[in-house]
N, C-alpha and C. Protein backbone atom coordinates (compact mmCIF):
# COMPACT_ATOMS: atom_id res chain seq x y z
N UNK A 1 14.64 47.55 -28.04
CA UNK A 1 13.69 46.53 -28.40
C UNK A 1 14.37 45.19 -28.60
N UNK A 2 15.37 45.27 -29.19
CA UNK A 2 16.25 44.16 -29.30
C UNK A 2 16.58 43.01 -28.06
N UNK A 3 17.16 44.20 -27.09
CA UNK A 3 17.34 43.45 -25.52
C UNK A 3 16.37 42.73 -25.01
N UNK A 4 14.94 43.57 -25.28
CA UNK A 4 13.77 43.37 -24.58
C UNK A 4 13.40 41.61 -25.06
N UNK A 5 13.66 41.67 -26.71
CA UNK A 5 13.21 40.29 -27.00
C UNK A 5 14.42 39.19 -26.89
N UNK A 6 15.33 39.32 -26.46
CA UNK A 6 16.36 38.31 -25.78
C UNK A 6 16.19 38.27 -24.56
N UNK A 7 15.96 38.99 -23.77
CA UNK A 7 15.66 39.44 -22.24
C UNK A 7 14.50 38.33 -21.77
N UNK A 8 13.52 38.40 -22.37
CA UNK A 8 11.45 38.21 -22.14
C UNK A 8 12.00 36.37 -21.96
N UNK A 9 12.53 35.83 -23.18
CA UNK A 9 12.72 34.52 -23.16
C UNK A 9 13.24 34.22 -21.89
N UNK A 10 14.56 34.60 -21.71
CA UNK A 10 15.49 34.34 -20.73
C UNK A 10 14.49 34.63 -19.28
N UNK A 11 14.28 35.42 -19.00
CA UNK A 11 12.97 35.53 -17.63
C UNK A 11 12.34 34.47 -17.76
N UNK A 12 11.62 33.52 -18.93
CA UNK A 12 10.43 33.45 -18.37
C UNK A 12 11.05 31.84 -18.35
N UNK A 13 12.25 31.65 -18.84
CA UNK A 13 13.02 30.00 -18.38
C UNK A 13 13.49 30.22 -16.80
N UNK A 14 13.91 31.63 -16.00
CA UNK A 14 14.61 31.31 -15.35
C UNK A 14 12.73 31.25 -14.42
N UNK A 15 12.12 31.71 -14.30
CA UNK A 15 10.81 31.35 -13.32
C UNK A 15 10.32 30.18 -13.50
N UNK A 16 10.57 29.39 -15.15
CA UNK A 16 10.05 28.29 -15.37
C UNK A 16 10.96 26.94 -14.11
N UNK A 17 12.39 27.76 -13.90
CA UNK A 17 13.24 26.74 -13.70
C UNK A 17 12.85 27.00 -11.99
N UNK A 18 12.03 28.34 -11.15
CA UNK A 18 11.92 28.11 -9.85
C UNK A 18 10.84 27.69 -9.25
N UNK A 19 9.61 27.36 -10.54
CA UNK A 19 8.07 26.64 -10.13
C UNK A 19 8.63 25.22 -9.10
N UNK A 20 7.82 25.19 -8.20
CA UNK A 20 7.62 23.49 -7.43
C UNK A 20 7.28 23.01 -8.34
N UNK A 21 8.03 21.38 -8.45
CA UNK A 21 6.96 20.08 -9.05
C UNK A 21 5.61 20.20 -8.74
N UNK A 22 4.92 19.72 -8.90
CA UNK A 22 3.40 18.84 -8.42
C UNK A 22 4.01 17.08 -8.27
N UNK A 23 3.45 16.38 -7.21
CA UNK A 23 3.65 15.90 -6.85
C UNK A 23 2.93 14.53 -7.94
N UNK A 24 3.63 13.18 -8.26
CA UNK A 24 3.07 12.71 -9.23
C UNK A 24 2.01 11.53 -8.15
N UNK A 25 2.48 11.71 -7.10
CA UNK A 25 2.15 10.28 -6.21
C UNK A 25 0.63 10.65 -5.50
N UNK A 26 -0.05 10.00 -5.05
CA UNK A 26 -1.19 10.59 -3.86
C UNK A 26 -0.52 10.29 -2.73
N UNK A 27 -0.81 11.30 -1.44
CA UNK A 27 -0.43 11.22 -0.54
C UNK A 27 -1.38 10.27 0.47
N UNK A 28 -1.07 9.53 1.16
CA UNK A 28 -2.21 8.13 2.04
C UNK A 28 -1.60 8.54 3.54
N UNK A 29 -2.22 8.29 4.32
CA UNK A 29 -1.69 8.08 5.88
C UNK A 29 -0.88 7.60 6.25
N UNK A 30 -0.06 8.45 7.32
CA UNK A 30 1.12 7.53 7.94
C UNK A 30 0.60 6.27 8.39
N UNK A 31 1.05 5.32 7.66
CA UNK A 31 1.44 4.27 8.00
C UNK A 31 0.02 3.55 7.09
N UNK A 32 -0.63 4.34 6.47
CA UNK A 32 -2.11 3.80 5.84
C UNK A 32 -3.13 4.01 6.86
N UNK A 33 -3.21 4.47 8.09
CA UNK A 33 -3.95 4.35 9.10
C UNK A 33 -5.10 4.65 9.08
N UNK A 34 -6.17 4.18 9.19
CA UNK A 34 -8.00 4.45 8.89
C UNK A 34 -7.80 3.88 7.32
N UNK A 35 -7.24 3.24 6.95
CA UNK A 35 -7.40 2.97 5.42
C UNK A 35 -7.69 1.47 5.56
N UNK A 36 -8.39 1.00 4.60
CA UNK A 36 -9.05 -0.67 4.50
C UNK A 36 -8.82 -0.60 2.89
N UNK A 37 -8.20 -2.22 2.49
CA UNK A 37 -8.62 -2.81 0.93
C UNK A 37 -9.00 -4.31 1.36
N UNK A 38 -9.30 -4.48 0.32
CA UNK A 38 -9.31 -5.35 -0.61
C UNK A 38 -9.17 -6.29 -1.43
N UNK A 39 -8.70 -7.44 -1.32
CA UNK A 39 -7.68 -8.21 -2.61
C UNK A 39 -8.15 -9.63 -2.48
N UNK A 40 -8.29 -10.19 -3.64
CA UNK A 40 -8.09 -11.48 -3.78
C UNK A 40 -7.34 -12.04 -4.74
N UNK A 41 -6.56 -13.26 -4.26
CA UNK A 41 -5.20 -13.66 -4.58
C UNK A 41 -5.58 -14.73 -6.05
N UNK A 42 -4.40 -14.95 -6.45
CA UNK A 42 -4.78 -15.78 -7.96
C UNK A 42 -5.35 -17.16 -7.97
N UNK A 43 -4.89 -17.30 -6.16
CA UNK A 43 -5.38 -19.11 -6.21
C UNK A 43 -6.54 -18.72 -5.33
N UNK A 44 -7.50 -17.65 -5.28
CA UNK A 44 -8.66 -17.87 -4.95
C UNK A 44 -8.84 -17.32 -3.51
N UNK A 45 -8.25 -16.96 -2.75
CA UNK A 45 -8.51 -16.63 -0.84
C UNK A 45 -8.61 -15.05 -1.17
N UNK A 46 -9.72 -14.63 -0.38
CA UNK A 46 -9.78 -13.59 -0.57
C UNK A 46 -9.69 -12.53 1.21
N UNK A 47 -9.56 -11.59 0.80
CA UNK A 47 -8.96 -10.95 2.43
C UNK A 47 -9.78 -9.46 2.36
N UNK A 48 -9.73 -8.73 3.30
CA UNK A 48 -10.15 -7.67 4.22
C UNK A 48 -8.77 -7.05 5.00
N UNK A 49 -8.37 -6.07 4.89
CA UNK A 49 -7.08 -5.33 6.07
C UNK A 49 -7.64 -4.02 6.12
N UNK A 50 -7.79 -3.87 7.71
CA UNK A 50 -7.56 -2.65 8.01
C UNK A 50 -6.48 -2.21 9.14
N UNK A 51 -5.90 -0.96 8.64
CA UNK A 51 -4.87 -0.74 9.21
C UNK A 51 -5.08 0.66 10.36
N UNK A 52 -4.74 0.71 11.65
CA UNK A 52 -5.00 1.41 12.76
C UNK A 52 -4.36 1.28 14.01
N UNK A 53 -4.30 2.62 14.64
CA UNK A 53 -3.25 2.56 15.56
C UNK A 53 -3.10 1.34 16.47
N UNK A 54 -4.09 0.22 16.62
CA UNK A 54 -3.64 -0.83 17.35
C UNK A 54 -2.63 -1.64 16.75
N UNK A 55 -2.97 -1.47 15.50
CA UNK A 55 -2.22 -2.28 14.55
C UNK A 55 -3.46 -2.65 13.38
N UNK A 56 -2.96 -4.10 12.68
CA UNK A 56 -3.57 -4.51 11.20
C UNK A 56 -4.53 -5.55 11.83
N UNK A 57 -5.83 -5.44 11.43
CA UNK A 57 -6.87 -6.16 11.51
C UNK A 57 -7.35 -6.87 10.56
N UNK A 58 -7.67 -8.11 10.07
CA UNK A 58 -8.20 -8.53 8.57
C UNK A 58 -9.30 -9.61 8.63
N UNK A 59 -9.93 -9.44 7.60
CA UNK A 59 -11.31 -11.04 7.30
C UNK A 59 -10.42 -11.31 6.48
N UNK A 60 -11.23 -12.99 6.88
CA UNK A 60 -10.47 -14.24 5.95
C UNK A 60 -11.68 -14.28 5.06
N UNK A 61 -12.20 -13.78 4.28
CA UNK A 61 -13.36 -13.52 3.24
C UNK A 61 -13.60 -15.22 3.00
N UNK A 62 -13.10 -15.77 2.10
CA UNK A 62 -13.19 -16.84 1.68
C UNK A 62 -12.85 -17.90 2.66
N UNK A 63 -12.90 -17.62 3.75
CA UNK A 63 -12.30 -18.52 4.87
C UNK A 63 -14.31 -19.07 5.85
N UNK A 64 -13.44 -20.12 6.53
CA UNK A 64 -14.75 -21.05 7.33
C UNK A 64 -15.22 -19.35 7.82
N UNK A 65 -15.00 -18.15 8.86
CA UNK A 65 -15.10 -17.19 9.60
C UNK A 65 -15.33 -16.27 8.67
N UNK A 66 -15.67 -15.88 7.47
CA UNK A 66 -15.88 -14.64 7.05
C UNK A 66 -16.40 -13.55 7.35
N UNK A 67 -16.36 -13.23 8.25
CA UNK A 67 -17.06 -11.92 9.39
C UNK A 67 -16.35 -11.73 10.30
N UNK A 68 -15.55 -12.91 10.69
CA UNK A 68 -14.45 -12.69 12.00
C UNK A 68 -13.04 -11.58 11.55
N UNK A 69 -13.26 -10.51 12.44
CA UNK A 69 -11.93 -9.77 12.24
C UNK A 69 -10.57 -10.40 13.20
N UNK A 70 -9.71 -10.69 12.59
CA UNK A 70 -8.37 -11.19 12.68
C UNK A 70 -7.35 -10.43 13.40
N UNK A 71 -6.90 -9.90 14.85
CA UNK A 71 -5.77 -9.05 15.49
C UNK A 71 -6.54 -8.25 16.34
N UNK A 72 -5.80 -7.14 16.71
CA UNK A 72 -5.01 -6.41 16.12
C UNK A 72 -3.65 -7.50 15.96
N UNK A 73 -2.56 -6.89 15.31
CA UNK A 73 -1.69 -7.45 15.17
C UNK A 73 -1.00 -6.71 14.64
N UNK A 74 0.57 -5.79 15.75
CA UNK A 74 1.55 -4.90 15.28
C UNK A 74 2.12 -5.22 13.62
N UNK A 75 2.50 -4.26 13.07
CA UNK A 75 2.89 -3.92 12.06
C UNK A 75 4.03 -2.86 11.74
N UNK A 76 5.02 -3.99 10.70
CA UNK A 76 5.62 -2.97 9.84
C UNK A 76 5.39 -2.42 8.62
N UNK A 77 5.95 -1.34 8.54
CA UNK A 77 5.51 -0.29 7.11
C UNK A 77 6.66 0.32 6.42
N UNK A 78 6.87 0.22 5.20
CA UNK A 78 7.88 1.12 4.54
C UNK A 78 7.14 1.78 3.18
N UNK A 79 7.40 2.52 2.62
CA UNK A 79 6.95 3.20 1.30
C UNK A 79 8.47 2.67 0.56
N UNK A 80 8.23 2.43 -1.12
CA UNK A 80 9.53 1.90 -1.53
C UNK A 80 9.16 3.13 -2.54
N UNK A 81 10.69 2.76 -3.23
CA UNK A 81 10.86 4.28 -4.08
C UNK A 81 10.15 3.98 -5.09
N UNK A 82 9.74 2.90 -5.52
CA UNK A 82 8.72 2.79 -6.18
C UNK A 82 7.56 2.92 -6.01
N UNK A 83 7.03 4.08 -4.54
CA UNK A 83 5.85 4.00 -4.28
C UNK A 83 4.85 2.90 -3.87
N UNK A 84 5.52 2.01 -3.85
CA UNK A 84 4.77 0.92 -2.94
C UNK A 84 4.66 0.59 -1.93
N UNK A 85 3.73 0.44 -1.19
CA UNK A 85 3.45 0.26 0.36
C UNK A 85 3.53 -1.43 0.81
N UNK A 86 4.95 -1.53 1.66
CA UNK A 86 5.34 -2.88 2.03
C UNK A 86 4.94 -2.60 4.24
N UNK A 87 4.26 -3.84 3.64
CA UNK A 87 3.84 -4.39 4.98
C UNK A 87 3.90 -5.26 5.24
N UNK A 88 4.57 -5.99 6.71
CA UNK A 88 4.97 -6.83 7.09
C UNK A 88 4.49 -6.86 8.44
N UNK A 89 3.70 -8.30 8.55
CA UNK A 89 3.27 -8.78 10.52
C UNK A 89 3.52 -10.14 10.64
N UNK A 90 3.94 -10.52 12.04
CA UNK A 90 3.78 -11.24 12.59
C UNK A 90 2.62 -11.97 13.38
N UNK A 91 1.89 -13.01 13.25
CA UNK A 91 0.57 -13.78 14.22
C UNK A 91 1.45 -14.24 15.02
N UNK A 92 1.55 -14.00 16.57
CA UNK A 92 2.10 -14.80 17.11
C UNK A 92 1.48 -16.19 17.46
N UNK A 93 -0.17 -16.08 17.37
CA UNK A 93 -0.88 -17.24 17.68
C UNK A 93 -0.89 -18.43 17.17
N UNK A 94 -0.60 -18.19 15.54
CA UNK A 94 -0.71 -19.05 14.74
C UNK A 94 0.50 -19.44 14.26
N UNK A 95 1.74 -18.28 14.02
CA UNK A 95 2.59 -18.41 13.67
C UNK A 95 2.99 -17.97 11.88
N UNK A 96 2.36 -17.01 11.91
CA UNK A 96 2.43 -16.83 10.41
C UNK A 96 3.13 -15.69 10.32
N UNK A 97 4.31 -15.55 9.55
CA UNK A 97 5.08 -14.27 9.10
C UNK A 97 4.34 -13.89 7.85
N UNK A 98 4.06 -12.59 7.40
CA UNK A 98 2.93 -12.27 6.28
C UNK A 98 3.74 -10.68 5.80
N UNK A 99 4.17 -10.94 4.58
CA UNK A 99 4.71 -9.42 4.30
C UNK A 99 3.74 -8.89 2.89
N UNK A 100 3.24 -8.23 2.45
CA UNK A 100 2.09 -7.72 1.50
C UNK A 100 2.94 -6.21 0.80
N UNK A 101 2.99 -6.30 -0.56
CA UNK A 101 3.56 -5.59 -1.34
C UNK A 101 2.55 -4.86 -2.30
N UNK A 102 1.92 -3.87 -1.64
CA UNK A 102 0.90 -3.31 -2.45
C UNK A 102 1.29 -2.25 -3.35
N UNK A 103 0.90 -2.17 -4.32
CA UNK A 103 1.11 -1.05 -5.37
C UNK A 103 -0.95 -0.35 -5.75
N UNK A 104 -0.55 0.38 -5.50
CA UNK A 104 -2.23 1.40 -5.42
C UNK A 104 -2.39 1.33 -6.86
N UNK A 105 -1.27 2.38 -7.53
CA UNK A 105 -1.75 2.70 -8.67
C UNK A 105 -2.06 1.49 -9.58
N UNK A 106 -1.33 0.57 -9.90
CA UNK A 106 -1.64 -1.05 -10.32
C UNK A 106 -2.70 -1.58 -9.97
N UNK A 107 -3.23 -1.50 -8.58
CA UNK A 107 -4.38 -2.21 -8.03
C UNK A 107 -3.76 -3.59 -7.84
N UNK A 108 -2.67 -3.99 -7.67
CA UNK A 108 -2.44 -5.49 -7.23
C UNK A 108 -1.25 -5.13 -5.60
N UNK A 109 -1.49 -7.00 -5.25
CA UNK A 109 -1.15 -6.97 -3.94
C UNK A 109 -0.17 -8.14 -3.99
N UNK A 110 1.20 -8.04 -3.75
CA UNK A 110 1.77 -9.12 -3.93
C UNK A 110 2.37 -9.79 -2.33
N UNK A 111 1.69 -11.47 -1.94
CA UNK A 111 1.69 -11.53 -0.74
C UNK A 111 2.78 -12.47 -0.46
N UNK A 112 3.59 -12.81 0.66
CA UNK A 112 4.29 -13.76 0.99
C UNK A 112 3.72 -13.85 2.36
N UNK A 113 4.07 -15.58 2.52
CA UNK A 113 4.08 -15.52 4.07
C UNK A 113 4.04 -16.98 4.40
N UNK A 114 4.75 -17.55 5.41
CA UNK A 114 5.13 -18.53 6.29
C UNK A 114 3.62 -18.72 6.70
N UNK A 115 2.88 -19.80 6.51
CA UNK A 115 1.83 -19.91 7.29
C UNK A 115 1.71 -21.35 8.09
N UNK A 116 1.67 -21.17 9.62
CA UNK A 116 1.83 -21.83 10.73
C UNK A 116 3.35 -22.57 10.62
N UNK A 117 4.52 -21.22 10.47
CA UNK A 117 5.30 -21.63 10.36
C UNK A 117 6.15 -23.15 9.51
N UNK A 118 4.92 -23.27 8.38
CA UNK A 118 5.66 -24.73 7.40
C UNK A 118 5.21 -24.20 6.12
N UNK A 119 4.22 -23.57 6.27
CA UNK A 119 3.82 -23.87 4.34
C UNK A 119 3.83 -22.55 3.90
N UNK A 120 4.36 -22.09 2.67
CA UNK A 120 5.02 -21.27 1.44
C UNK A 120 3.94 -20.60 0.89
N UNK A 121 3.19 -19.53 1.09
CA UNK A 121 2.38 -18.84 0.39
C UNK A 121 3.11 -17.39 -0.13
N UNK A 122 3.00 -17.94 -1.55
CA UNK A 122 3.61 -16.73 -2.48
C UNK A 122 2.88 -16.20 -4.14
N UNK A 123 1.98 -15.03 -3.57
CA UNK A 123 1.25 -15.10 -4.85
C UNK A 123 0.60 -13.66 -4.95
N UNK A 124 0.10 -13.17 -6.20
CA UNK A 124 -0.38 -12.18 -6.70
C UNK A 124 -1.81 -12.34 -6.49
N UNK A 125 -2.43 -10.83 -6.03
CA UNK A 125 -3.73 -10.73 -6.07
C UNK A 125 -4.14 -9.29 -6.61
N UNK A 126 -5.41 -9.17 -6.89
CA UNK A 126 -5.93 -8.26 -7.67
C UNK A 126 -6.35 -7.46 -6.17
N UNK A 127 -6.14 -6.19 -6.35
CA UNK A 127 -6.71 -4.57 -4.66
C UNK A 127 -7.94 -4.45 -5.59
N UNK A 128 -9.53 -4.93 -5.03
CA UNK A 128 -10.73 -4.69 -5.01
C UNK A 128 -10.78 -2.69 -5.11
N UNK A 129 -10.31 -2.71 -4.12
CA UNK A 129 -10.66 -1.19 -3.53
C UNK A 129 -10.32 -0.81 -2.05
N UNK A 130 -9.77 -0.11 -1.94
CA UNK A 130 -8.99 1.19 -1.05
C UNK A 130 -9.96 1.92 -0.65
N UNK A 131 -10.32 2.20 0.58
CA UNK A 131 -10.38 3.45 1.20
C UNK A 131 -10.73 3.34 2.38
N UNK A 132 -11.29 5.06 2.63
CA UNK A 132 -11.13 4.95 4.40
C UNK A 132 -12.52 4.39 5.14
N UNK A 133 -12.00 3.52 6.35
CA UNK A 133 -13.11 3.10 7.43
C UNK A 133 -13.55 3.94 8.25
């Protein structure tokens, strides 16, 4: 009886120690693909992206065109170890380099980007809402 109750502990750490994690993150589409948000930025422009195998499509919400979808227009994608989804495109038309630093769980979108190659857009926006098109 003795063994048994030194024994029982020791088993039930070593099964504790061979369970899988659960995963803390949600899992989203390679690359976000069929997924659309949301966001408007602190100085007021508000946007539309959807992301799909042609590439990234977006409304200029607050723009003269608010109905006009924007691309396709290829795209890069990385996941950071912080779970954030960094995206980066090029307009070749216009000339705008645009990289977007989204964090889901936060709900914010942090944007940079060269626009028509001269002017400095660098700013925080609030993710409306996520999901699929």
């Amino acid at each position: 009886m003795k063994h048994l109750l030194l024994i029982l502990p020791l088993t039930l750490l070593l099964l504790a120690c061979g369970q899988n994690k659960t995963e803390t993150h949600t899992k989203y589409p390679d690359k976000l693909i069929g997924m659309e948000l949301n966001y408007s930025y602190s100085g007021g422009n508000e946007y539309v992206n959807r992301f799909s195998e042609e590439g990234l499509t977006y409304q200029f919400r607050s723009g003269s065109k608010p109905d006009k979808w924007w691309g396709p227009n290829p795209y890069n994608y990385m996941l950071s170890d912080g779970n954030e989804h960094i995206i980066s495109w090029h307009e070749k038309g216009n000339g705008d380099f645009v990289t977007l630093i989204i964090n889901l769980e936060k709900k914010t979108v942090i944007g940079s980007a060269l626009v028509h190659g001269k002017k400095v857009h660098f700013q925080k926006a609030k993710l409306h809402y996520f999901k699929k098109f």
